[in-house]
PDB file of N, CA and C in Angstrom:
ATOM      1  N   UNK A   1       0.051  12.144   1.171  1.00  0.00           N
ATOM      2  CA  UNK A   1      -0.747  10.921   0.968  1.00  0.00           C
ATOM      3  C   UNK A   1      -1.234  10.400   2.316  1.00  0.00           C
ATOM      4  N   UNK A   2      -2.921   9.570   2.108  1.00  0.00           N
ATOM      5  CA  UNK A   2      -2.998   9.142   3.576  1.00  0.00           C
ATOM      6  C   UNK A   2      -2.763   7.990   4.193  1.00  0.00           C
ATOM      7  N   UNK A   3      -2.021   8.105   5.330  1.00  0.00           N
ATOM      8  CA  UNK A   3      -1.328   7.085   5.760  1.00  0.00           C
ATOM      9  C   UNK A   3      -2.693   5.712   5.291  1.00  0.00           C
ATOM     10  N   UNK A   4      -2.242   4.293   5.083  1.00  0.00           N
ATOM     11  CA  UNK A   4      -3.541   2.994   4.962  1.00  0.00           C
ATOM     12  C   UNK A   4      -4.152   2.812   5.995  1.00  0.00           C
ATOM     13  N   UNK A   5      -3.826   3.089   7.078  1.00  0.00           N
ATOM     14  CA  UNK A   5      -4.722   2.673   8.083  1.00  0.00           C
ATOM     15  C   UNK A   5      -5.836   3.724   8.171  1.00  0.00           C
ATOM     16  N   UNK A   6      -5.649   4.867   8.069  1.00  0.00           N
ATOM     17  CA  UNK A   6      -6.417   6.305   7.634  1.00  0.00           C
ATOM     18  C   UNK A   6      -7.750   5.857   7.067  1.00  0.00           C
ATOM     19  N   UNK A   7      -7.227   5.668   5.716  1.00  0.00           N
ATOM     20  CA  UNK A   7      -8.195   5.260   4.371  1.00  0.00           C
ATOM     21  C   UNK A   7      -8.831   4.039   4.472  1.00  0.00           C
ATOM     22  N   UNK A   8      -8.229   2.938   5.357  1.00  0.00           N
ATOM     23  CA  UNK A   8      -9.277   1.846   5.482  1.00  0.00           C
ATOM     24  C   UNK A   8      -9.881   2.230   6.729  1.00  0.00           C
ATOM     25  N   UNK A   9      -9.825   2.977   7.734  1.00  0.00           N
ATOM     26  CA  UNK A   9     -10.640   3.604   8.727  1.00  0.00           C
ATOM     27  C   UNK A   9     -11.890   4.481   8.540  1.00  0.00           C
ATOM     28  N   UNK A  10     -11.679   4.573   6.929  1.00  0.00           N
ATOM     29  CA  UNK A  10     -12.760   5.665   6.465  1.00  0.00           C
ATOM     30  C   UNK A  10     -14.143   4.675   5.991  1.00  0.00           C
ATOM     31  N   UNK A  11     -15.322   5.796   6.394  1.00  0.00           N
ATOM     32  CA  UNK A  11     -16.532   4.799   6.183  1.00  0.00           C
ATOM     33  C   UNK A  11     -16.281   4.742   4.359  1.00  0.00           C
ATOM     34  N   UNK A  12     -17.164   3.379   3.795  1.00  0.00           N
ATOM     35  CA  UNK A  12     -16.981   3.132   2.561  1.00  0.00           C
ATOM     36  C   UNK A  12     -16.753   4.770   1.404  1.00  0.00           C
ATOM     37  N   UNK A  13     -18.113   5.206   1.990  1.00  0.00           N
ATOM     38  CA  UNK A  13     -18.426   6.279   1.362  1.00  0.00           C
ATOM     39  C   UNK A  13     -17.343   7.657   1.031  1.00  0.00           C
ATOM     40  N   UNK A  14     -16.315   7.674   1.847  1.00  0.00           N
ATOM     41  CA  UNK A  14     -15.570   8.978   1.859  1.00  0.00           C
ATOM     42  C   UNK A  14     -13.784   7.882   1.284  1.00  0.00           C
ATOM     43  N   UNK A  15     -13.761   6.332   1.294  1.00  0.00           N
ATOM     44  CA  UNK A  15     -13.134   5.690   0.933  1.00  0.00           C
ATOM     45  C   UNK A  15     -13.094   5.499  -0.125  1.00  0.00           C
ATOM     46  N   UNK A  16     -14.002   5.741  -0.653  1.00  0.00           N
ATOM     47  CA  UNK A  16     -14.403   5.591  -2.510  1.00  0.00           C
ATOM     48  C   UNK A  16     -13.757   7.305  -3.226  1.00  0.00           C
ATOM     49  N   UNK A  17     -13.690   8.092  -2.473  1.00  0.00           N
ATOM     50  CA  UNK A  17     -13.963   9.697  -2.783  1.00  0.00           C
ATOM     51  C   UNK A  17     -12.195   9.923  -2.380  1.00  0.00           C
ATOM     52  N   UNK A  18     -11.461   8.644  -1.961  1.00  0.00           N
ATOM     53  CA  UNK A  18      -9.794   9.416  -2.130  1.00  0.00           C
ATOM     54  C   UNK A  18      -9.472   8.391  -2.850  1.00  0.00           C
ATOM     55  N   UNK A  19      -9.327   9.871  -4.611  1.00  0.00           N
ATOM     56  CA  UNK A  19      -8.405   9.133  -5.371  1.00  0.00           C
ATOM     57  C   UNK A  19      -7.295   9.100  -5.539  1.00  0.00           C
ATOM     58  N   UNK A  20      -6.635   7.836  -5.318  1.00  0.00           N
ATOM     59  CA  UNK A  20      -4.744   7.447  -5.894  1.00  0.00           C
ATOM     60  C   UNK A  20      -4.897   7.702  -7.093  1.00  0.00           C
ATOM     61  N   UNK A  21      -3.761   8.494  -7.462  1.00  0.00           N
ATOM     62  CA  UNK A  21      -3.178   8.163  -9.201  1.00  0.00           C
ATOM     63  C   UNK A  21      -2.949   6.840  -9.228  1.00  0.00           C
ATOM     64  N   UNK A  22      -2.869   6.143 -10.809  1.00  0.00           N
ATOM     65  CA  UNK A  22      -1.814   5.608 -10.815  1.00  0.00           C
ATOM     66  C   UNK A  22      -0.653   5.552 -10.403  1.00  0.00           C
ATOM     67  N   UNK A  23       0.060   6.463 -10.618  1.00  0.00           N
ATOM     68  CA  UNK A  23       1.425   5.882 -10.416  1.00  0.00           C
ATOM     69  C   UNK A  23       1.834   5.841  -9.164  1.00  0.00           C
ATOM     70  N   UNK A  24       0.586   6.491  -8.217  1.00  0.00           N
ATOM     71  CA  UNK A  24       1.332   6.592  -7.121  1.00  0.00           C
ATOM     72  C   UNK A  24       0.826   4.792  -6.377  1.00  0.00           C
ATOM     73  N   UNK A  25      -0.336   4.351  -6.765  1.00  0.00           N
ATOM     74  CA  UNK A  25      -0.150   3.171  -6.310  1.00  0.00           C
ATOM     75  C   UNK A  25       0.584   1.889  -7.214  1.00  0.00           C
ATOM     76  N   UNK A  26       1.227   2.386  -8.540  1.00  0.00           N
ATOM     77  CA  UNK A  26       2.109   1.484  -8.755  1.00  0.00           C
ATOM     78  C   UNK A  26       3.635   1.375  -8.123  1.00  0.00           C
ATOM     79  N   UNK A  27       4.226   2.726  -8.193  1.00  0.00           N
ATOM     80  CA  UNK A  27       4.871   2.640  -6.668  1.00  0.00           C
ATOM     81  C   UNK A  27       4.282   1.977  -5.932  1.00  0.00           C
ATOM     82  N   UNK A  28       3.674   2.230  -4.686  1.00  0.00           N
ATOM     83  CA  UNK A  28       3.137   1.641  -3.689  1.00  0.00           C
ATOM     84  C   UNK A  28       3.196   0.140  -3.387  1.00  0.00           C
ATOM     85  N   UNK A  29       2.908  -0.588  -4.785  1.00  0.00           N
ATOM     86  CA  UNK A  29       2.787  -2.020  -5.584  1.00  0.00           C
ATOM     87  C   UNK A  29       4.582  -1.957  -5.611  1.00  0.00           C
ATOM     88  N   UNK A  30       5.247  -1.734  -6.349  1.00  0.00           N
ATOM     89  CA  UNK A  30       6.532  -1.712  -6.221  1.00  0.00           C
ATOM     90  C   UNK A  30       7.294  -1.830  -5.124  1.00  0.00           C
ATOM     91  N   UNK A  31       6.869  -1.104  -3.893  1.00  0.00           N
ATOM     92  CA  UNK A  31       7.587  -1.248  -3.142  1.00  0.00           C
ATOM     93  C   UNK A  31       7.211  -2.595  -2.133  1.00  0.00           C
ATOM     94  N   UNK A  32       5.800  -2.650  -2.189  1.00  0.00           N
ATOM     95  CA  UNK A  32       5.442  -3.688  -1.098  1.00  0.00           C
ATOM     96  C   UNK A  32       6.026  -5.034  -2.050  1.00  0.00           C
ATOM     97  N   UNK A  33       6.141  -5.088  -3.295  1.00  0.00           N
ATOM     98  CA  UNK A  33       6.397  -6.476  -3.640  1.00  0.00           C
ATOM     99  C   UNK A  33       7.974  -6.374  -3.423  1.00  0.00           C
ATOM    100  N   UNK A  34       8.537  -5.348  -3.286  1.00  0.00           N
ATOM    101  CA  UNK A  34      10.322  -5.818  -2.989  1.00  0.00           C
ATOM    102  C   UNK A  34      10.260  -5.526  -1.588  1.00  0.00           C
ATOM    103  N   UNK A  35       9.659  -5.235   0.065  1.00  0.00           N
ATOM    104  CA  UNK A  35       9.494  -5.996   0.388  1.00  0.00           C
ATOM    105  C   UNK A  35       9.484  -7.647   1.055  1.00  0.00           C
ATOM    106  N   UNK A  36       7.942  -7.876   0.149  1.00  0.00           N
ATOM    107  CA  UNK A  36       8.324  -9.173   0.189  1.00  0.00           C
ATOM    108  C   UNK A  36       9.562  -9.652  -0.143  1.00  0.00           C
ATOM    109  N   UNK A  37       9.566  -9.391  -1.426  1.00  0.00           N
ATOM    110  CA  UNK A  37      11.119 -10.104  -1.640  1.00  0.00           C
ATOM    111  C   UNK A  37      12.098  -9.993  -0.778  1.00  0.00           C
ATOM    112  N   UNK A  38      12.659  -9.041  -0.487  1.00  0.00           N
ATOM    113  CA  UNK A  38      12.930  -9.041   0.645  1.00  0.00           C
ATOM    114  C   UNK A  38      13.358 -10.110   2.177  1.00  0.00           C
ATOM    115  N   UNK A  39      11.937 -10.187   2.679  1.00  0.00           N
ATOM    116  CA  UNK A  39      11.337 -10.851   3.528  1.00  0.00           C
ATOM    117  C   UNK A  39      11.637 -12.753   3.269  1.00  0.00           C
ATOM    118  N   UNK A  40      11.307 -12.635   1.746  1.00  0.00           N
ATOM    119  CA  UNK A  40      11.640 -14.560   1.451  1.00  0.00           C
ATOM    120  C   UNK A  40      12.752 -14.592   0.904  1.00  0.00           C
ATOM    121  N   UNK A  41      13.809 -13.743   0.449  1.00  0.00           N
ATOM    122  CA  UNK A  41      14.982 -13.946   0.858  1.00  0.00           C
ATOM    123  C   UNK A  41      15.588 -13.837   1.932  1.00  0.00           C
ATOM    124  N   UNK A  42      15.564 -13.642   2.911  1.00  0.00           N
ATOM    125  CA  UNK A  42      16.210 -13.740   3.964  1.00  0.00           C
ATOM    126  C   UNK A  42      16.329 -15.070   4.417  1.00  0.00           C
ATOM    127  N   UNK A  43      17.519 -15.689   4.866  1.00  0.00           N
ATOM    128  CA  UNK A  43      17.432 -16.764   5.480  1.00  0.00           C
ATOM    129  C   UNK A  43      16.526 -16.855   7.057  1.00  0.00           C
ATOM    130  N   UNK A  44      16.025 -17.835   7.284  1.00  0.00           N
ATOM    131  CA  UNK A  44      15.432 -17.862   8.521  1.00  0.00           C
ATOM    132  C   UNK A  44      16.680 -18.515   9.239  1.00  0.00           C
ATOM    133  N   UNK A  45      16.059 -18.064  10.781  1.00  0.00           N
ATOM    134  CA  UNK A  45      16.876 -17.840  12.029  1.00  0.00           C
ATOM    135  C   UNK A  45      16.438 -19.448  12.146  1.00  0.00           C
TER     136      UNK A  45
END
C-alpha cells in the first residue's frame, strides 16, 4: 500500500487512478479513530 504522503503528493489525475478497497480503508478508519482515542484518553502532562 502507498505510504499517504505518496498519494497526496500525486497530481489529482494519477490520485484518482489508486484504488483502496474497502476494507482496506475501513481498517485504515479503524485504526486512526483508536488512535485518537487513544490520544484523548490520555491524561495531559
Amino acid at each position: 500500500m502507498l505510504r499517504l504522503e505518496e498519494s497526496f503528493a500525486a497530481p489529482k489525475s494519477s490520485r484518482k487512478a489508486i484504488a483502496l478497497d474497502e476494507p482496506t480503508i475501513d481498517a485504515l478508519a479503524d485504526r486512526i479513530a483508536a488512535s485518537l482515542d487513544d490520544k484523548t484518553k490520555r491524561p495531559k502532562k
